[in-house]
N, C-alpha and C. Protein backbone atom coordinates (compact mmCIF):
# COMPACT_ATOMS: atom_id res chain seq x y z
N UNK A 1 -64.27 19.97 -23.95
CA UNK A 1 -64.92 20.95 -23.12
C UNK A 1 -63.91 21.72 -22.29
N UNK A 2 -63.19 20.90 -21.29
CA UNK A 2 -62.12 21.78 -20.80
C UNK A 2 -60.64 21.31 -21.32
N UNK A 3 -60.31 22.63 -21.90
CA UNK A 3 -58.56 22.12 -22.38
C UNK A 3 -57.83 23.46 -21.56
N UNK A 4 -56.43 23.13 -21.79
CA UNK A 4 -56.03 23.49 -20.77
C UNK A 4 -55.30 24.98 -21.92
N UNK A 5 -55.03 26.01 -21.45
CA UNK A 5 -54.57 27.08 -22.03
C UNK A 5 -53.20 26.58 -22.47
N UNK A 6 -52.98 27.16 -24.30
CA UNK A 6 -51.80 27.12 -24.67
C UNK A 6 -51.47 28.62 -24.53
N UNK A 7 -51.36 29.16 -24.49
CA UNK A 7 -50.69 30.71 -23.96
C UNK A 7 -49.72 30.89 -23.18
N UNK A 8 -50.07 30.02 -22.39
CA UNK A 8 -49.32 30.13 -20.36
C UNK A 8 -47.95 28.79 -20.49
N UNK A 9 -46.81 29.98 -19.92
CA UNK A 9 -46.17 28.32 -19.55
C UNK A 9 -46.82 27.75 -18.54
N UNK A 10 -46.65 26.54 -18.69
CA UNK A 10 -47.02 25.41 -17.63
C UNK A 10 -45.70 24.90 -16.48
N UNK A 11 -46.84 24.90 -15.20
CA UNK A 11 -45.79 25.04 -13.91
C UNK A 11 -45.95 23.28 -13.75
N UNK A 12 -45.05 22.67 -13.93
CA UNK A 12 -44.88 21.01 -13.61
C UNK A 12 -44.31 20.89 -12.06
N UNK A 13 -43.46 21.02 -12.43
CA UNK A 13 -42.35 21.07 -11.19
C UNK A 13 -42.94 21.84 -9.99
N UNK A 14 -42.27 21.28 -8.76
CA UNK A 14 -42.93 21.93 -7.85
C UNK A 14 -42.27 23.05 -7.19
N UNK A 15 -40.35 23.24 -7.66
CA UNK A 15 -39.85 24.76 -7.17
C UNK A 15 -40.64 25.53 -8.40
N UNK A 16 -40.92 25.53 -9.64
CA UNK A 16 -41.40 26.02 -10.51
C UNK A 16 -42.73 26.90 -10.15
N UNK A 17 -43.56 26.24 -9.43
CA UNK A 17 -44.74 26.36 -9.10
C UNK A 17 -44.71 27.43 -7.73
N UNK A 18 -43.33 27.32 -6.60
CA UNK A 18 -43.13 27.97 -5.30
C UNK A 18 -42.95 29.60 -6.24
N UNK A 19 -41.97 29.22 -7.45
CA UNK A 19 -41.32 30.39 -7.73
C UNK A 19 -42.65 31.47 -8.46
N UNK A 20 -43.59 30.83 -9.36
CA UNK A 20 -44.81 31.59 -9.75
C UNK A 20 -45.48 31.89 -8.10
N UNK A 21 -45.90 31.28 -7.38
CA UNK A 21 -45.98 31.92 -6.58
C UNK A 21 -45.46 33.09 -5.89
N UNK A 22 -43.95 33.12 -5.66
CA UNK A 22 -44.10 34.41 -4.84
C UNK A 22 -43.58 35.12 -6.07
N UNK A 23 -43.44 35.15 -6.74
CA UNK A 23 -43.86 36.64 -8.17
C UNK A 23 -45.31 36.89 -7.99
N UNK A 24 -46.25 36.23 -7.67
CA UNK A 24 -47.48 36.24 -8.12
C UNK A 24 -47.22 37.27 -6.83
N UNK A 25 -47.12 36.77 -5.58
CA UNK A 25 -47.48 37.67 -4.44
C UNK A 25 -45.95 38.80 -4.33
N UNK A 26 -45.48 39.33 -4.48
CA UNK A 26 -44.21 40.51 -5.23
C UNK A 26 -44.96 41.18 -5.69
N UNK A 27 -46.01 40.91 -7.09
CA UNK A 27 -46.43 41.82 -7.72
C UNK A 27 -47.67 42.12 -7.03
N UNK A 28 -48.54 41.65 -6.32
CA UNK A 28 -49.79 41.49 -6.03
C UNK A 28 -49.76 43.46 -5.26
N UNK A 29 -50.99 43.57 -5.24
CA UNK A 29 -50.70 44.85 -4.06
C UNK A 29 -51.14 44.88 -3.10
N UNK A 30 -50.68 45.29 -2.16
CA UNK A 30 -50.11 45.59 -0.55
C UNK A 30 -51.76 45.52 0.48
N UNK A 31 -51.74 44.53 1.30
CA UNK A 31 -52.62 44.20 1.98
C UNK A 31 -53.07 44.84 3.06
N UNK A 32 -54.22 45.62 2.72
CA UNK A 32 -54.66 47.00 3.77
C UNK A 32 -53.85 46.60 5.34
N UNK A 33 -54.05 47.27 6.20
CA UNK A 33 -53.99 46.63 7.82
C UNK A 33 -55.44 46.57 8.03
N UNK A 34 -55.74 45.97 9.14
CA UNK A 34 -56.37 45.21 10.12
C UNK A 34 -57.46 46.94 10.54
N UNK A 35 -58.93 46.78 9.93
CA UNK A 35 -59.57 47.46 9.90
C UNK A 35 -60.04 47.71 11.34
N UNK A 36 -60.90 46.40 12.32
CA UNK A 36 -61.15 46.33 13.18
C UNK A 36 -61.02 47.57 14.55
N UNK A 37 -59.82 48.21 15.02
CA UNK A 37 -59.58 49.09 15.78
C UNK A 37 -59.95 49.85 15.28
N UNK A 38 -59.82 50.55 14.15
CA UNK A 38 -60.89 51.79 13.04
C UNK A 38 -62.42 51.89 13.50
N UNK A 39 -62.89 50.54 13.14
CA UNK A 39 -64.43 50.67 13.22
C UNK A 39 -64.48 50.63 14.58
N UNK A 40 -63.91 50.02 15.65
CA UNK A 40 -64.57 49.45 17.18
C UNK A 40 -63.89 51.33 17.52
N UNK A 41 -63.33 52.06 17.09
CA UNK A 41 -62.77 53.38 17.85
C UNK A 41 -64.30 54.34 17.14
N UNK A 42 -64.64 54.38 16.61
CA UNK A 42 -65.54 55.01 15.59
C UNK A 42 -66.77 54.51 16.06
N UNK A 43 -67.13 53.07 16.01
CA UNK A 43 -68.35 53.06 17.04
C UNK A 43 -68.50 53.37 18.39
N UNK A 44 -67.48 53.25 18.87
CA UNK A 44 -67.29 54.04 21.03
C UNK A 44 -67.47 55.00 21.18
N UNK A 45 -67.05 56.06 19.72
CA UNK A 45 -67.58 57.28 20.03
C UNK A 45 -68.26 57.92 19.60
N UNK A 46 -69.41 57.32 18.89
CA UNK A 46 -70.65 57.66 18.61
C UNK A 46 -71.63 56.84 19.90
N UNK A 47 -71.56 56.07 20.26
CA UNK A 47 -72.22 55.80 21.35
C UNK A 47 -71.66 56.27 22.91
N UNK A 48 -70.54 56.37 22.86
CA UNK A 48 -70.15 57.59 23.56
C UNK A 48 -70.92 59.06 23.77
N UNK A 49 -71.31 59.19 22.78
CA UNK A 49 -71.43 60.94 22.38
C UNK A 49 -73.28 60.64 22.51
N UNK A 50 -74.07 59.51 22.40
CA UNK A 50 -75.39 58.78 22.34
C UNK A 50 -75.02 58.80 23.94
N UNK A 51 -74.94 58.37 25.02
CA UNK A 51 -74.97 57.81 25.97
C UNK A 51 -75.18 58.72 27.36
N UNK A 52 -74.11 59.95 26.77
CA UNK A 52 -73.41 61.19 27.31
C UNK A 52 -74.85 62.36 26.89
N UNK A 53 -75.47 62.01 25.80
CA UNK A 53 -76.39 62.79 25.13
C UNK A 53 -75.82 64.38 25.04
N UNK A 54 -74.73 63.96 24.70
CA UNK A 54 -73.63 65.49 23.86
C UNK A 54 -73.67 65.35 22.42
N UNK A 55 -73.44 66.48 21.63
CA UNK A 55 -73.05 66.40 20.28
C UNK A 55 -71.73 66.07 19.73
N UNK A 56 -71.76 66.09 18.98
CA UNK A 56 -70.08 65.26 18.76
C UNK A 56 -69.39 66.77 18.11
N UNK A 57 -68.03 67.03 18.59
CA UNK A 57 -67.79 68.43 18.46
C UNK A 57 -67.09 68.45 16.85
N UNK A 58 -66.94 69.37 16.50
CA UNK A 58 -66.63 69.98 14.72
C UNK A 58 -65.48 68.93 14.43
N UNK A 59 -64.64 68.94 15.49
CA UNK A 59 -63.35 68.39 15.99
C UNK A 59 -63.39 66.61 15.68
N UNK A 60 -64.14 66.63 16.31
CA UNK A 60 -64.41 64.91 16.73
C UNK A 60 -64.79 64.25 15.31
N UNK A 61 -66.29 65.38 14.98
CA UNK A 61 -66.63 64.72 13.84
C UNK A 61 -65.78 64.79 12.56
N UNK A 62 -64.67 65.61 12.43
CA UNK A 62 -63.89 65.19 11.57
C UNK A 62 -62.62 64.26 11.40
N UNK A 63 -62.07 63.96 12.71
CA UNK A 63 -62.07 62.67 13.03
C UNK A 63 -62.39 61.53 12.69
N UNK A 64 -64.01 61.05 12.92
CA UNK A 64 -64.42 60.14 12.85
C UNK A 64 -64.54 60.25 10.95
N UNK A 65 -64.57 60.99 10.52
CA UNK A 65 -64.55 61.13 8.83
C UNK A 65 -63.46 60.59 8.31
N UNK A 66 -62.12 60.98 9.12
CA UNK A 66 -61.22 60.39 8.81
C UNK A 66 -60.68 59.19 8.66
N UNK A 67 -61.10 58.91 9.97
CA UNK A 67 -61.00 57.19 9.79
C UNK A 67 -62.36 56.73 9.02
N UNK A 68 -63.21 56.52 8.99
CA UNK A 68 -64.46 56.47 8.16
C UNK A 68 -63.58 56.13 6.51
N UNK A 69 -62.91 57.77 6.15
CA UNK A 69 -62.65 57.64 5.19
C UNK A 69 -61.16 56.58 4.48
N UNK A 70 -60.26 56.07 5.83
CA UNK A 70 -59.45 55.31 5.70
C UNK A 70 -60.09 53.83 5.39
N UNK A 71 -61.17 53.56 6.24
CA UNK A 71 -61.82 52.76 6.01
C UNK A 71 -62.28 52.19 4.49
N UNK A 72 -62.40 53.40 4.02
CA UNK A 72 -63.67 52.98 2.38
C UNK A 72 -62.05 52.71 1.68
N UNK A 73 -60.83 53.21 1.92
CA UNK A 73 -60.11 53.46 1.00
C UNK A 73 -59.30 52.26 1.37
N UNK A 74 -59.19 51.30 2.56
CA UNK A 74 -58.85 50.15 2.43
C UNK A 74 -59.68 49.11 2.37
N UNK A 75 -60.83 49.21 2.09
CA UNK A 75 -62.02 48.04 1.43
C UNK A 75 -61.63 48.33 0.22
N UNK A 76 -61.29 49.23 -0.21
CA UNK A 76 -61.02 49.11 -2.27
C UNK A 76 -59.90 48.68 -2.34
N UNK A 77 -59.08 48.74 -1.64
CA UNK A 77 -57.68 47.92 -1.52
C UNK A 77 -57.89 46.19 -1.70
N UNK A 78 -59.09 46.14 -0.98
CA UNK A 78 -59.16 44.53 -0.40
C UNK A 78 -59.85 44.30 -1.66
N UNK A 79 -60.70 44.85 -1.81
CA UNK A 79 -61.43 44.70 -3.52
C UNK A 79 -60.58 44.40 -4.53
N UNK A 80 -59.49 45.34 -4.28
CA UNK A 80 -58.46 45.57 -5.88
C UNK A 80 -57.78 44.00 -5.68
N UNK A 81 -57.10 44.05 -4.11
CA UNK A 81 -56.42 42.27 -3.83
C UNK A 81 -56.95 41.50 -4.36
N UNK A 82 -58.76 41.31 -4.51
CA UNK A 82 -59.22 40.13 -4.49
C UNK A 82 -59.32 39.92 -6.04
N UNK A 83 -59.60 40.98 -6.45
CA UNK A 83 -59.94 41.00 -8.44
C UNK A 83 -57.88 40.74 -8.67
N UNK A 84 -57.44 40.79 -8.32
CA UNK A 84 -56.15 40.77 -8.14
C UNK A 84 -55.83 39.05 -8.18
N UNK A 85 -56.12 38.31 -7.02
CA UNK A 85 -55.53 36.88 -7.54
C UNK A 85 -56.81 36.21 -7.84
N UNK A 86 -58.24 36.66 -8.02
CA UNK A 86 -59.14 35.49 -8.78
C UNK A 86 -58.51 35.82 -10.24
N UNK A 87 -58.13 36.99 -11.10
CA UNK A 87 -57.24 36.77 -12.24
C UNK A 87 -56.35 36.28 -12.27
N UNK A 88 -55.18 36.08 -11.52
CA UNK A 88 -54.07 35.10 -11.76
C UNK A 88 -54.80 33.97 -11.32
N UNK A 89 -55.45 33.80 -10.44
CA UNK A 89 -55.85 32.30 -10.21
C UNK A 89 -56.67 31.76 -11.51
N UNK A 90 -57.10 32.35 -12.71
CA UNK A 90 -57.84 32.08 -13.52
C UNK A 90 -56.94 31.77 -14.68
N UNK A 91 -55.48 32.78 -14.58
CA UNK A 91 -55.32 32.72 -15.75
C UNK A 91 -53.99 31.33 -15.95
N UNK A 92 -53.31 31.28 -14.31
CA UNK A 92 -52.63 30.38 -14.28
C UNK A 92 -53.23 28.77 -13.49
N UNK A 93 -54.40 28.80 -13.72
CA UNK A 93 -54.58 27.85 -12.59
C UNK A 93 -55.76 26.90 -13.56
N UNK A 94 -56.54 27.90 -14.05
CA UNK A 94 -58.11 27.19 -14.40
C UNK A 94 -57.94 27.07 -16.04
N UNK A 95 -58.93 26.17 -16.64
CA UNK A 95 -58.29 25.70 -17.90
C UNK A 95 -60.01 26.30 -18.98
N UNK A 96 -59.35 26.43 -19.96
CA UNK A 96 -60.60 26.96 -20.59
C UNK A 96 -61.63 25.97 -21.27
């Protein structure tokens, strides 16, 4: 039922195993930054602009698009990371 892949070398050793590791993370790609200040700046000033009962100016609101749009474009980052090592974790780790 489960055998183990003949395809793959096999990591025994344990510098063997350090060294697939950081190739694995070398090649991997680049880990968005820290979203948090994005969204908490982006919600202050929409409830800002709610609170004040002003409109949010041409200015502002493209702004907030901007980061908005940094946002979507480092969740697909974190997406791409994650489809990223559940495949190496599958292909070097789990047995068929």
């Amino acid at each position: 039922m489960f055998k183990k892949k003949t395809n793959k070398k096999t990591y025994k050793s344990l510098s063997d195993r350090k060294k697939l590791v950081q190739r694995l993370k070398r090649l991997a790609p680049k880990i968005p930054d820290y979203t948090c200040p994005d969204i908490d700046f982006v919600i202050q000033r929409i409830e800002g602009s709610f609170e004040n009962k002003k409109y949010i100016s041409k200015a502002s609101c493209k702004v907030l698009i901007k980061k908005l749009e940094r946002l979507r474009s480092q969740n697909e980052n974190i997406r791409e990371l994650g489809r990223y090592w559940y495949g190496k974790f599958k292909d070097y780790f789990l047995f068929e």
